[in-house]
Protein backbone atom coordinates (compact mmCIF):
# COMPACT_ATOMS: atom_id res chain seq x y z
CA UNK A 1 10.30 -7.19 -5.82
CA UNK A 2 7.38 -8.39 -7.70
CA UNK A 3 5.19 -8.08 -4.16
CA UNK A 4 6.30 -4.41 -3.21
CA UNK A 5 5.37 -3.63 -7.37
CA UNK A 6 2.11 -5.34 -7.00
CA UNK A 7 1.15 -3.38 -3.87
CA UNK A 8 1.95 -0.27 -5.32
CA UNK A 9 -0.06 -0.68 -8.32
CA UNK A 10 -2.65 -1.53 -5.89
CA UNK A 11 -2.52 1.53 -3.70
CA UNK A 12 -3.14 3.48 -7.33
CA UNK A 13 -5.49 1.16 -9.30
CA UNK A 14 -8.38 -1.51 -8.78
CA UNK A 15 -7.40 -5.31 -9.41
CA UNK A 16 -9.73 -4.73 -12.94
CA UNK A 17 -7.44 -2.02 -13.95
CA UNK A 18 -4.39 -3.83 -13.26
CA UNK A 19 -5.50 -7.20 -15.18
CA UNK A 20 -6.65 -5.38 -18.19
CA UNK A 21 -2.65 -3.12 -17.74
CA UNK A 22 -0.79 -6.59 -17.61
CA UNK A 23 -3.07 -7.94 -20.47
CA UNK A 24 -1.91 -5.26 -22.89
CA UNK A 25 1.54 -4.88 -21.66
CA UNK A 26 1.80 -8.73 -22.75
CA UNK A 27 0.02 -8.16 -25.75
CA UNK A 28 2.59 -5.29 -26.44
CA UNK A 29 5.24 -6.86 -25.02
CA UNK A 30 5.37 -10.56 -25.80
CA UNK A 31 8.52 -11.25 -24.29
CA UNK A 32 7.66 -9.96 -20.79
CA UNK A 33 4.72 -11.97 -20.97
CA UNK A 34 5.00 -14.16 -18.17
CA UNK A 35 6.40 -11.24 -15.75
CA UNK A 36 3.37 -9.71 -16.37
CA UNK A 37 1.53 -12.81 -16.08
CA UNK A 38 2.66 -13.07 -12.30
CA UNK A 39 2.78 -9.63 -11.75
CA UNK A 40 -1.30 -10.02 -12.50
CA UNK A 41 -1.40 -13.27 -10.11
CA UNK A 42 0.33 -11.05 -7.22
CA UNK A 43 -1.80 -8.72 -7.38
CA UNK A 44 -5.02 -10.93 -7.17
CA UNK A 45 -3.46 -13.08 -4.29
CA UNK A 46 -3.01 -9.71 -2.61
CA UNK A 47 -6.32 -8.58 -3.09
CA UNK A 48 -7.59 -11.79 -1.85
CA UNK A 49 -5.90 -11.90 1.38
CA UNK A 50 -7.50 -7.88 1.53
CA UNK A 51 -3.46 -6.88 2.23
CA UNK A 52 -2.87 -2.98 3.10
CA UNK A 53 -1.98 -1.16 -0.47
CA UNK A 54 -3.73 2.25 0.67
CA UNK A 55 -4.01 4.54 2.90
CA UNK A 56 -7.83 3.38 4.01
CA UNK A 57 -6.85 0.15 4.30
CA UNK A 58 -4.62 1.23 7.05
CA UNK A 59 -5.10 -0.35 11.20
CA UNK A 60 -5.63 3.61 12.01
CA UNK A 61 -6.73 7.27 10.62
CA UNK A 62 -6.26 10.37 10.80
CA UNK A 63 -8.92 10.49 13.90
CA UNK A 64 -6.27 7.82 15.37
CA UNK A 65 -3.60 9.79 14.72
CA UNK A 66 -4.94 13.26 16.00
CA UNK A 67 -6.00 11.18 19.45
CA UNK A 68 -2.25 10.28 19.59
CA UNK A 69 -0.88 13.57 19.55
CA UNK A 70 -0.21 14.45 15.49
CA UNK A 71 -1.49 17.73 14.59
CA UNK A 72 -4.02 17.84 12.16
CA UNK A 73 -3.00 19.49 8.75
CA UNK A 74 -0.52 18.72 6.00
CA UNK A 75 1.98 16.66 8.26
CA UNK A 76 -1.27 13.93 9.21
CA UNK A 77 -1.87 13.22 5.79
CA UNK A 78 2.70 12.83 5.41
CA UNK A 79 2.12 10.68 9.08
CA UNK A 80 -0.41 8.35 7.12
CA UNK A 81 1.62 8.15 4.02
CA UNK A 82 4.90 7.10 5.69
CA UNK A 83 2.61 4.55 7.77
CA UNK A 84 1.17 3.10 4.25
CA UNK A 85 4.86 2.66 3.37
CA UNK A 86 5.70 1.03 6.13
CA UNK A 87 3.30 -1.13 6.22
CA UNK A 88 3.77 -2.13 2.39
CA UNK A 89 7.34 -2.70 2.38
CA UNK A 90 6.59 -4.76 5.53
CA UNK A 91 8.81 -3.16 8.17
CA UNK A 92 5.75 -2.53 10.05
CA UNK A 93 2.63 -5.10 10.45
CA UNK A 94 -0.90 -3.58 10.02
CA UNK A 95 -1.67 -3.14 13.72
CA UNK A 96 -3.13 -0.10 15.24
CA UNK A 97 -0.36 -0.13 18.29
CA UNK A 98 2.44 -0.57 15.96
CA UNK A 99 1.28 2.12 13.81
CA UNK A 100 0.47 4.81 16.63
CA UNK A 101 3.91 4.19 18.25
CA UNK A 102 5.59 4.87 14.77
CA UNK A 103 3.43 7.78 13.83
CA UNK A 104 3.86 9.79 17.37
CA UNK A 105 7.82 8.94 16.38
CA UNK A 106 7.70 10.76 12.83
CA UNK A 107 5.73 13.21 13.77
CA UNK A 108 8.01 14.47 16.62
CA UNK A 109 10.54 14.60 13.82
């Protein structure tokens, strides 16, 4: 899904990054051109509408998460990730209820 790909690349790189990526994977890659051509434009769009592709773009934090009952350490910073993945795949919205009810969930697990 070019959406869930566009997101991902976003989570790792900045929009600059992934325009100047898509302009030599065309380059290199004539034939792909146009997939990387809207892979490019998905990723602006998302960037315009400021859509959650990491971690501190997130409705909550680790502060949030602590407050809810997940113990700080190693399985906060696993909390937050399956929250970002959630969130990016869109089975969860980008609200802070949503994402504390979740979180309290996978961290009793």
């Amino acid at each position: 899904d070019q959406t869930l790909m566009a997101k991902r690349l976003l989570g790792r790189y900045e929009l600059p990054t992934i325009q100047r990526l898509t302009a030599l994977c065309s380059a290199r890659h004539p034939e792909q051109a146009v997939a990387f051509a809207a892979l490019r434009a998905e990723a602006e769009r998302l960037t315009a509408e400021n859509a959650c592709c990491r971690v501190s773009q997130l409705a909550v934090n680790g502060r949030d998460l602590m407050a809810a009952g997940v113990a700080p350490g190693p399985g906060l910073r696993r909390a937050l990730e399956a929250l970002l993945e959630e969130v990016i795949t869109g089975r969860l919205p980008n609200e802070k209820a949503e994402l504390l009810a979740f979180a309290t969930k996978f961290s009793a697990s």
